[in-house]
Every structure is written in C-alpha cells, then in structure tokens.
Protein backbone atom coordinates (compact mmCIF):
# COMPACT_ATOMS: atom_id res chain seq x y z
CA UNK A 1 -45.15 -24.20 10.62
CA UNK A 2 -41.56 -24.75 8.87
CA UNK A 3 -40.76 -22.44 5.93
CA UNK A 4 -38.20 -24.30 3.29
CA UNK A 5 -35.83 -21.92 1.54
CA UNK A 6 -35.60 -22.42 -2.58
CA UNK A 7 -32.59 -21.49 -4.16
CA UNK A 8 -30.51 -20.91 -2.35
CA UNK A 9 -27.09 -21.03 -4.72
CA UNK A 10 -28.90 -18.19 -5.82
CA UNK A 11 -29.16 -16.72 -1.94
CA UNK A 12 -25.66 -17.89 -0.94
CA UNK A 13 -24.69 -15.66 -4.07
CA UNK A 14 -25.84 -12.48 -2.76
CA UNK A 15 -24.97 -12.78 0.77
CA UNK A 16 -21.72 -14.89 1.19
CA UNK A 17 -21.87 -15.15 4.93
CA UNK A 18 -25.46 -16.78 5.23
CA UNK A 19 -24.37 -20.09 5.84
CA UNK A 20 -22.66 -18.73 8.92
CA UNK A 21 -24.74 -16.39 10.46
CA UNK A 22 -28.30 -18.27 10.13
CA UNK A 23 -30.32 -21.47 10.89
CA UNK A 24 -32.49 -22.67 8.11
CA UNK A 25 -34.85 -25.49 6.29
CA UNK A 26 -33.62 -25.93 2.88
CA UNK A 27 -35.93 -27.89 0.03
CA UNK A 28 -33.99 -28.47 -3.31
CA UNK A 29 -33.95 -30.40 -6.44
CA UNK A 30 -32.41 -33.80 -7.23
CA UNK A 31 -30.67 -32.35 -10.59
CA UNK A 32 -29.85 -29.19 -9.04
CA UNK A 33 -27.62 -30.73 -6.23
CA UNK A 34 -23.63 -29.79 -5.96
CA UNK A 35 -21.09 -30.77 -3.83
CA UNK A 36 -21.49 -27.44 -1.80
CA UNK A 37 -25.11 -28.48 -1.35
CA UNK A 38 -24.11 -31.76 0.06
CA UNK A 39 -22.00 -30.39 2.27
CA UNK A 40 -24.17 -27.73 3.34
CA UNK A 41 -27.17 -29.98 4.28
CA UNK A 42 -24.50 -31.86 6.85
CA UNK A 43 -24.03 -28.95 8.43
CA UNK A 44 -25.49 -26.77 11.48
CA UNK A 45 -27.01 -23.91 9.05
CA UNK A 46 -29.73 -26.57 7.97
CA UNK A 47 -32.14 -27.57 10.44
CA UNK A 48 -34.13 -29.54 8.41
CA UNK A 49 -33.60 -30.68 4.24
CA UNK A 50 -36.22 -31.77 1.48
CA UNK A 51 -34.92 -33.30 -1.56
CA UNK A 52 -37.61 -32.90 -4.80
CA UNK A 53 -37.16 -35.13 -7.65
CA UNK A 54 -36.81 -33.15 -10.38
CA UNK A 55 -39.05 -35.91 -11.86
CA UNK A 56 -41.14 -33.47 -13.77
CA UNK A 57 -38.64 -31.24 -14.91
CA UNK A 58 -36.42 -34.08 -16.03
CA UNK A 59 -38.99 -35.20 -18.23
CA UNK A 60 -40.08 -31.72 -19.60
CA UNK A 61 -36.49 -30.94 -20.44
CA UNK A 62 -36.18 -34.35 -22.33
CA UNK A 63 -39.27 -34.33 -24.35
CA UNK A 64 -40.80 -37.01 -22.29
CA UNK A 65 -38.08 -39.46 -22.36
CA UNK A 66 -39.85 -42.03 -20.44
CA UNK A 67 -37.00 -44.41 -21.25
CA UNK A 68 -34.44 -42.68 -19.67
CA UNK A 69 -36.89 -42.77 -16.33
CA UNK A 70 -35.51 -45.62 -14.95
CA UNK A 71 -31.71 -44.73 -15.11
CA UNK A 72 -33.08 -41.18 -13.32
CA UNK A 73 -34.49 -43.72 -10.18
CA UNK A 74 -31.93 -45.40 -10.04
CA UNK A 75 -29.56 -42.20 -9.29
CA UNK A 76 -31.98 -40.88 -7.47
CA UNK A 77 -32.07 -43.63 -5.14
CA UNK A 78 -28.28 -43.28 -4.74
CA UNK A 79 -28.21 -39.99 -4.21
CA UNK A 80 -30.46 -40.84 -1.31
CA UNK A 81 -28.72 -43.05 0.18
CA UNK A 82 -24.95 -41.54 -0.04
CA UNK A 83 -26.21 -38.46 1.22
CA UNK A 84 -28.78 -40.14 4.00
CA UNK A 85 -31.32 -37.68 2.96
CA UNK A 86 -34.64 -38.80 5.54
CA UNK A 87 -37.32 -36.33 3.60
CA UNK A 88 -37.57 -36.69 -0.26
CA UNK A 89 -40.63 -36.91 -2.55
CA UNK A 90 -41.76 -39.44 -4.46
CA UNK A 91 -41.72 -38.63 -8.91
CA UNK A 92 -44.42 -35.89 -8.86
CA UNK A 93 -45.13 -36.87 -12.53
CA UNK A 94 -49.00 -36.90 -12.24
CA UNK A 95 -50.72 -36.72 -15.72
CA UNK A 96 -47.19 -38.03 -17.53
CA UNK A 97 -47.61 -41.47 -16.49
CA UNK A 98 -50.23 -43.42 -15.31
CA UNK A 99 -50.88 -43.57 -11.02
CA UNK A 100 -50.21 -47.55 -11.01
CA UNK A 101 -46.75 -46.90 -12.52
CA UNK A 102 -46.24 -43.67 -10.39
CA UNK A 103 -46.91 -46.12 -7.26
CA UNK A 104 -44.49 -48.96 -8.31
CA UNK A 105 -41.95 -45.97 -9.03
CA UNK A 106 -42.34 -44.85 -5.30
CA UNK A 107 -42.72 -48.51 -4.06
CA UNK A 108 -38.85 -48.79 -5.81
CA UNK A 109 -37.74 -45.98 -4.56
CA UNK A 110 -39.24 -46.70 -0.85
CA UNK A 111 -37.74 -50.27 -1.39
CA UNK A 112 -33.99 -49.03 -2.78
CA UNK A 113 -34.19 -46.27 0.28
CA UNK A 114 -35.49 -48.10 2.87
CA UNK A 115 -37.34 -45.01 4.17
CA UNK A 116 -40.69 -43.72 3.46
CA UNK A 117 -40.73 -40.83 0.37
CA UNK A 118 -43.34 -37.70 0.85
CA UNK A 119 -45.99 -38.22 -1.66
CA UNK A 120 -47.57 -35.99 -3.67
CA UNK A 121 -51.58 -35.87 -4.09
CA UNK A 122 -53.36 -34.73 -7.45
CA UNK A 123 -56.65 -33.77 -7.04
CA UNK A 124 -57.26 -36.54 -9.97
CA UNK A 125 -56.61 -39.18 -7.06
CA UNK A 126 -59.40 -38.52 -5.15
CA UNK A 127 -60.03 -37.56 -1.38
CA UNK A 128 -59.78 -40.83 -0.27
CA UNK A 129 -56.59 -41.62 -1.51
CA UNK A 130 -56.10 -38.32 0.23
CA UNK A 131 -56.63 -39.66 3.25
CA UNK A 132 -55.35 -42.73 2.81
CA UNK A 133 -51.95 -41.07 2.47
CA UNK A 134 -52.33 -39.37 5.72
CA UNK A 135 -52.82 -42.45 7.53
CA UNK A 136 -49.60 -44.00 6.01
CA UNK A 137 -47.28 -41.09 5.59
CA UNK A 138 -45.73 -38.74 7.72
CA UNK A 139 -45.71 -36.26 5.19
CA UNK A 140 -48.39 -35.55 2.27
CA UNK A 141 -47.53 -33.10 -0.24
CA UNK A 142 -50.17 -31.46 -2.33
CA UNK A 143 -49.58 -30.60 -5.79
CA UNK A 144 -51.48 -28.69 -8.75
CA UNK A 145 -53.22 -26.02 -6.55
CA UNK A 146 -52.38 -23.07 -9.76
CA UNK A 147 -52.58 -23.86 -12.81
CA UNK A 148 -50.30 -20.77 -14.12
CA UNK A 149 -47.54 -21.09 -16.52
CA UNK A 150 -45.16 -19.40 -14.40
CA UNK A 151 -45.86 -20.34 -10.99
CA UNK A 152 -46.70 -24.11 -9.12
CA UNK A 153 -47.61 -24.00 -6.09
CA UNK A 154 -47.11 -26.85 -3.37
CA UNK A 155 -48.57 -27.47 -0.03
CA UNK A 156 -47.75 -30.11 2.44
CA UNK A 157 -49.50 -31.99 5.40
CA UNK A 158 -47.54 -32.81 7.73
CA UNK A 159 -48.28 -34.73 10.84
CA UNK A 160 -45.46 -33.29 12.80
C-alpha cells in the first residue's frame, strides 16, 4: 500500500530538514501548488506525486462559478503538462454538474494531457461504471465514503 502525505507546506514548516532526511509520496492540490512544490516533486524526497484538482473547492469558494470552469481546465491542463505530472485526477465535481459534462471535462483534460487522469467514482454512478473504470484505468479513486462537514474521505484502487 502507498501512503500520500497532505500538506505538507504545513509539514515542511515544522521540521525544516524533511525534505532532506526522508523519502515520501506527496498528493496535493492544483490551487495550492508553489514554486517550492514544483521543485520539490522533481526531486529525490518524492517517490511518487498526485496532483487533485481543486475542482470542488474552486467552485465552492466561487459560489459555483461554472463559467469560470473552463479557464480553471485550461490551467489545469498546463500545469500538467509544464510540470509532467503522470498521476492527477479528473474534476471530482460529482453532484455540481451533470456526469456527461464531468466525462467530456476529463475526455479534455485526457486529450490536452495526453495521459490518462485518475477518476473518481460516486456511488450515484453505479457499480458498473465501477467496474468499468477498473478495466480502463490504472487508477480508480473513490469519493463520498463520509458524509461529515469536516472530514472527506477518499479511497483509491489501484491496479499497481
């Protein structure tokens, strides 16, 4: 099993010397990324990086500005692709928008990438799209286990 650290701007603040002295899988958000993160992930510390969205977040912190969605792709994409980031999910926005537009979203962002994004599976899309997933992706997220104000949990399949 691979454990992915969160936070860790927050980590690096209360021990300095982490970077140096261990070897780690890092997941972090699209919005949160800074230039010390982008470096970081090119170096020997990380073993392995995951790249979230922010999708969700973006969209709660905007009031649901669906029209600036597209612009957000779009620099998501790039951010992709200057960084060469291999494992990023697709716009976890289940229950904003409907699961035909989530698709074409992650059929953009596949398309503007060139590499395969980690979906995430609702409950609301059914086992067999479930499994359907498995069979074409690598890597399956699944979201909306808790339903708790203060906590979302994630798991992911992984065929690796």
């Amino acid at each position: 099993m691979k454990v992915y650290l969160v936070g860790l701007p927050q980590i690096k603040c209360y021990n300095e010397g982490l970077e140096q002295t261990v070897s780690y899988n890092l997941l972090e958000a699209f919005p949160t990324m800074t230039p010390w993160l982008c470096s970081l992930i090119k170096s020997k510390p990380i073993k392995s990086f995951m790249l979230d969205s922010g999708a969700f977040s973006f969209l709660n912190q905007t009031k649901k500005n669906i029209g600036g969605l597209s612009t957000y792709i779009d620099n998501y994409i790039s951010f992709i692709n200057n960084n060469k980031i291999d494992l990023f999910f697709e716009m976890d926005i289940d229950g904003v928008i409907p699961l035909k537009e989530i698709e074409t979203i992650r059929e953009k962002i596949e398309g503007g990438t060139y590499k395969k994004c980690i979906p995430v599976w609702h409950k609301s899309r059914g086992i067999q799209y479930f499994k359907d997933m498995c069979d074409q992706y690598n890597y399956v997220a699944i979201g909306g286990l808790i339903k708790e104000k203060s906590l979302k949990t994630n798991l992911l399949y992984s065929k690796n």
